[in-house]
Structures are given as structure tokens and as C-alpha cells.
Protein backbone atom coordinates (compact mmCIF):
# COMPACT_ATOMS: atom_id res chain seq x y z
CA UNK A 1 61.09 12.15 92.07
CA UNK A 2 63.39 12.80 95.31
CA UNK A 3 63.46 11.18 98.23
CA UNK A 4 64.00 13.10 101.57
CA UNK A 5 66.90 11.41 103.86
CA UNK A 6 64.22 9.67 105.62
CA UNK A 7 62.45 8.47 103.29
CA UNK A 8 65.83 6.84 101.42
CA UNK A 9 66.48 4.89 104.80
CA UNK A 10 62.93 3.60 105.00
CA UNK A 11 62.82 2.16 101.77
CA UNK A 12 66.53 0.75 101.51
CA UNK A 13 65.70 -0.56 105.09
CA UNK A 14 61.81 -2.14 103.71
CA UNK A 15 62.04 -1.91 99.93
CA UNK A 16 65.40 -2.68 99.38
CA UNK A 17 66.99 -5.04 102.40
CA UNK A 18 63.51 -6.36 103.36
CA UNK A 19 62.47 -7.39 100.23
CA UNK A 20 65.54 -8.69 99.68
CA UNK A 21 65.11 -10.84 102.21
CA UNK A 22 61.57 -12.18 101.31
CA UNK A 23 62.59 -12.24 97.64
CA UNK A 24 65.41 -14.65 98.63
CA UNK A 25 63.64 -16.98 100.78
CA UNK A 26 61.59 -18.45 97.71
CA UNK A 27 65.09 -19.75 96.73
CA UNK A 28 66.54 -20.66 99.76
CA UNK A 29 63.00 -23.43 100.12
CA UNK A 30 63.08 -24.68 97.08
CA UNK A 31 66.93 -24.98 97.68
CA UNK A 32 66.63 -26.89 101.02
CA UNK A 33 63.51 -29.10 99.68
CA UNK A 34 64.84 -30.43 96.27
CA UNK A 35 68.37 -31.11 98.33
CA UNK A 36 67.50 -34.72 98.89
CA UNK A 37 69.31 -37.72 97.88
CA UNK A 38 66.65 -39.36 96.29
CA UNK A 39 66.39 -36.35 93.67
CA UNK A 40 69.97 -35.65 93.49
CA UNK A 41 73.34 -37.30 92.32
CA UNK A 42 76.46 -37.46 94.55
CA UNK A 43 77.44 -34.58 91.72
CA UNK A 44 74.06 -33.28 92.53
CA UNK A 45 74.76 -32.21 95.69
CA UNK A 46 78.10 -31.23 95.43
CA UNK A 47 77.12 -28.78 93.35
CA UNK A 48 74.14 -27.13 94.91
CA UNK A 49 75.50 -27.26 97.95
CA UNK A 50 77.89 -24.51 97.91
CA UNK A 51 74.43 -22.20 96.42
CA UNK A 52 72.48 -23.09 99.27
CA UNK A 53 75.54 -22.34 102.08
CA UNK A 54 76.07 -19.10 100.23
CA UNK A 55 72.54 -18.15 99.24
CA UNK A 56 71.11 -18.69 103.18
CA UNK A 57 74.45 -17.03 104.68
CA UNK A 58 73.96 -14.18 102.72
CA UNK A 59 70.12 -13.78 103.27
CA UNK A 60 71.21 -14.11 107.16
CA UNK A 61 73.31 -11.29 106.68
CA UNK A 62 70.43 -9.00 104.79
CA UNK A 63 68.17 -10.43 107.58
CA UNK A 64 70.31 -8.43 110.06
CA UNK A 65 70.90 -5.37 107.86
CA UNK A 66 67.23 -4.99 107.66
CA UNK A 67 66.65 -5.45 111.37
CA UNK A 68 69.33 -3.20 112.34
CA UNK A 69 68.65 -0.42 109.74
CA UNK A 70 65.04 -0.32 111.11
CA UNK A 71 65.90 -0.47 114.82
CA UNK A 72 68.47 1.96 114.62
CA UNK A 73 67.96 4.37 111.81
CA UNK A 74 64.48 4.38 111.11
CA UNK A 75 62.69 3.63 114.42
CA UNK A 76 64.31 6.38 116.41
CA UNK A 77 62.51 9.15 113.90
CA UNK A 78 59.44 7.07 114.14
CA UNK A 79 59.34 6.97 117.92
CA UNK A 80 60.28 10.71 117.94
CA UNK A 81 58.04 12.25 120.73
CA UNK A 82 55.96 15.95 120.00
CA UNK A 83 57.15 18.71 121.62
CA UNK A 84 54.69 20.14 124.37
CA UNK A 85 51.39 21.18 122.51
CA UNK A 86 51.95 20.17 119.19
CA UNK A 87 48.32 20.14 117.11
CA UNK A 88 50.10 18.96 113.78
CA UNK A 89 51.43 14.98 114.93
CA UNK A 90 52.36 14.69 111.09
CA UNK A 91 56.18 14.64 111.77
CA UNK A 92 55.62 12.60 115.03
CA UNK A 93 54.59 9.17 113.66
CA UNK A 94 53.95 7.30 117.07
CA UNK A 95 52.35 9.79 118.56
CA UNK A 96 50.35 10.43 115.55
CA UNK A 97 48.88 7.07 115.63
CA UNK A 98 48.47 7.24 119.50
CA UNK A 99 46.52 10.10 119.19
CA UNK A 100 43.91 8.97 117.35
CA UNK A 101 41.84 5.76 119.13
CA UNK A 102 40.69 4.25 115.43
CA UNK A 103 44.50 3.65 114.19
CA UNK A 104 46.21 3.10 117.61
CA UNK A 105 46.36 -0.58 116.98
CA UNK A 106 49.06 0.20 114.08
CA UNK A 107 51.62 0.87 116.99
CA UNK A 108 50.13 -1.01 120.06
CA UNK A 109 50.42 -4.09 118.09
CA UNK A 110 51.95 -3.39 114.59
CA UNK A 111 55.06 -1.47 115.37
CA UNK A 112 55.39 -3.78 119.09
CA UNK A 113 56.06 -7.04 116.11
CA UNK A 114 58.16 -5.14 114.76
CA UNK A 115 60.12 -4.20 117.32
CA UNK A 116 60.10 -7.30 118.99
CA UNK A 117 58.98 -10.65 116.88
CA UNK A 118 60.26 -9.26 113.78
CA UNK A 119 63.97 -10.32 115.68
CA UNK A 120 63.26 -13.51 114.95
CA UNK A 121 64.14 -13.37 111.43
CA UNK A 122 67.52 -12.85 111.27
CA UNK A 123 67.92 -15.48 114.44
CA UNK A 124 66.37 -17.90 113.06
CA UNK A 125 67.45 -17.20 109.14
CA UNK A 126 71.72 -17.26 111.00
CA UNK A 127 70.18 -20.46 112.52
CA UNK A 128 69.27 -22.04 108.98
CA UNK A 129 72.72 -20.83 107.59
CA UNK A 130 74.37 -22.50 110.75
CA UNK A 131 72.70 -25.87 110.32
CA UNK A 132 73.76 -25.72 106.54
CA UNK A 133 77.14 -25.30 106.67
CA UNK A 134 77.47 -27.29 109.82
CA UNK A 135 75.89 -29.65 108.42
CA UNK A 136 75.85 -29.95 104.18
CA UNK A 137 75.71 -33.02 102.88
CA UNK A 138 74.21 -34.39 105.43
CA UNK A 139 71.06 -32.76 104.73
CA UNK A 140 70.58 -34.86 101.43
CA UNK A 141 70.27 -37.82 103.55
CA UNK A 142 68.65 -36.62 107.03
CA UNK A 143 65.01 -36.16 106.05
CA UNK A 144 64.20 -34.91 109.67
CA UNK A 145 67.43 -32.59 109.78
CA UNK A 146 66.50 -30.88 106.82
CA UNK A 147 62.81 -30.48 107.44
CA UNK A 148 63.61 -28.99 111.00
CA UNK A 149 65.73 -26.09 109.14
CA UNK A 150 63.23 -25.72 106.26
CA UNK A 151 60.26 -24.95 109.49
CA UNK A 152 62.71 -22.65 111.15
CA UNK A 153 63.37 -20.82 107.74
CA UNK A 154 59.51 -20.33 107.16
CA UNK A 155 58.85 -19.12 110.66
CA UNK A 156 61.79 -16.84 109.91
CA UNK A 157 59.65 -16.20 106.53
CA UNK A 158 56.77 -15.52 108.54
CA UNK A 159 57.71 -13.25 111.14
CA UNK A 160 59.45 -11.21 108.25
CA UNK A 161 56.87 -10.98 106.26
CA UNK A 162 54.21 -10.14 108.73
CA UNK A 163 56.85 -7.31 110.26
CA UNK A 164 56.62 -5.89 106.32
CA UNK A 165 53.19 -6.09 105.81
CA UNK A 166 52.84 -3.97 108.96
CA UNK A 167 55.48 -1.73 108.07
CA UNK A 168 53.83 -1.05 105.11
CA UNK A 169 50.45 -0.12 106.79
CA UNK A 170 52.16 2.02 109.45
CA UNK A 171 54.32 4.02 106.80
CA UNK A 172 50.89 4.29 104.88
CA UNK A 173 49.19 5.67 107.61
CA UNK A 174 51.90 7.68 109.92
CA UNK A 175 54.94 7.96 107.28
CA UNK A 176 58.74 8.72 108.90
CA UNK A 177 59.21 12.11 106.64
């Protein structure tokens, strides 16, 4: 099996990096909802704290990798506009899906999360990471501190995982080649 140039940036910018990211994030909830003093020892948190700051810094950090790879690697051959007359739209993903009115929706709404919401992630994923370190041990002890990160981290969850699922659809139906 070979991949084509394209086709090795979509899937280390979706496969790889974006599952990666949604992979991760099982690990970074449990992380942030067992750290609480009631279920921990002072030793307890000392030593999962330093796995959680890590763990959520570096998912920040593949958050933004897979944003950026998409907006600027892949995206640009996706939004690649058809010469003049084209018939075949094969090699023109956007204006493949355009064309035809019963798959349009996979880039008026689809591709417009990801290119938009799908931001979120990696803002809001930094966000967790920032609270974390700012904040570590304090987290054990501040019920309402910790559950506010936790709610950003699944809304970054969310938008992430509802950017993939589209990407998925899109590439199945108007594939970057």
C-alpha cells in the first residue's frame, strides 16, 4: 500500500495528530476527575500531578499540530478551485461537493466547523493546560476550579471530535488525492 503526498498529510493530520488528540483526552478526564483530595494522599497528588501538567500540555500542543496541519497543508488542496470547464471535479474536492445539491451540506456546514469551531480545541485544550499548571494542587481541593477545566476540556473534546467525524465524511465523499 502507498500513500500519495496528500494522502500522508491527511492522515498524519486526522489519523495520526487527531486521533492523538481524542485518544488522549480519555486520560486527561479521568486524570482531572480522580485528582481530588478526598481520593488522593498528599503523596497522591504529588505524584499525579506532574502526569496531568505534562499529559494536558502535550495534548495542547497535538491540539495545535492538528489544527495547523489541516488549515495549512491540507485545506489549501481541498479548497483548490477547477480550472474553467472542468467536467471531472474529482481532484477539486470543494467544488466537487458544491457541485452536486445532495452532498453540498458536507462543505456548507461540515468543512465551515472545521474551519472555524474546530479552533476551539486547541484554545480551549492550552486553556486546560494553563489552569493546571497555574494552578496544581490546588485543583485537589477546589471542587469548582477543577470542574470548570474538566467542562472546558470536554467542549474542547467535543468540538474535536465532531470536526473528525466530519472530516471523515468529507474525505469519504470528496477525498484530497
Amino acid at each position: 500500500m502507498s500513500l500519495s503526498f496528500r494522502e500522508f498529510w491527511a492522515v498524519a493530520h486526522g489519523m495520526t495528530l487527531g486521533a492523538l488528540f481524542l485518544l488522549a483526552f480519555a486520560g486527561g478526564l479521568a486524570g482531572l476527575y480522580s485528582y481530588r483530595a478526598g481520593l488522593l494522599t498528599v503523596d497522591g497528588i504529588r505524584e499525579r500531578l506532574p502526569r496531568i501538567k505534562w499529559g494536558t500540555g502535550l495534548m495542547a500542543v497535538v491540539a495545535w499540530l492538528t489544527v495547523i496541519s489541516g488549515t495549512y497543508i491540507v485545506y489549501p488542496w481541498y479548497r483548490a478551485k477547477a480550472p474553467e470547464g472542468t467536467a471531472d471535479l474529482a481532484a477539486f474536492p470543494r467544488s466537487f461537493l458544491k457541485a452536486n445539491a445532495s452532498i453540498a451540506g458536507w462543505h456548507n456546514f461540515g468543512m465551515e466547523w472545521k474551519e472555524h469551531v474546530a479552533w476551539f480545541a486547541p484554545i480551549l485544550a492550552t486553556a486546560v493546560a494553563y489552569l493546571i499548571w497555574k494552578y496544581g494542587p490546588q485543583l485537589a481541593e477546589n471542587d469548582r476550579l477543577r470542574k470548570m477545566a474538566m467542562i472546558l476540556f470536554v467542549i474542547a473534546f467535543a468540538t474535536a471530535a465532531i470536526a473528525g467525524l466530519f472530516g471523515a465524511l468529507i474525505t469519504k465523499a470528496a477525498p484530497v488525492m
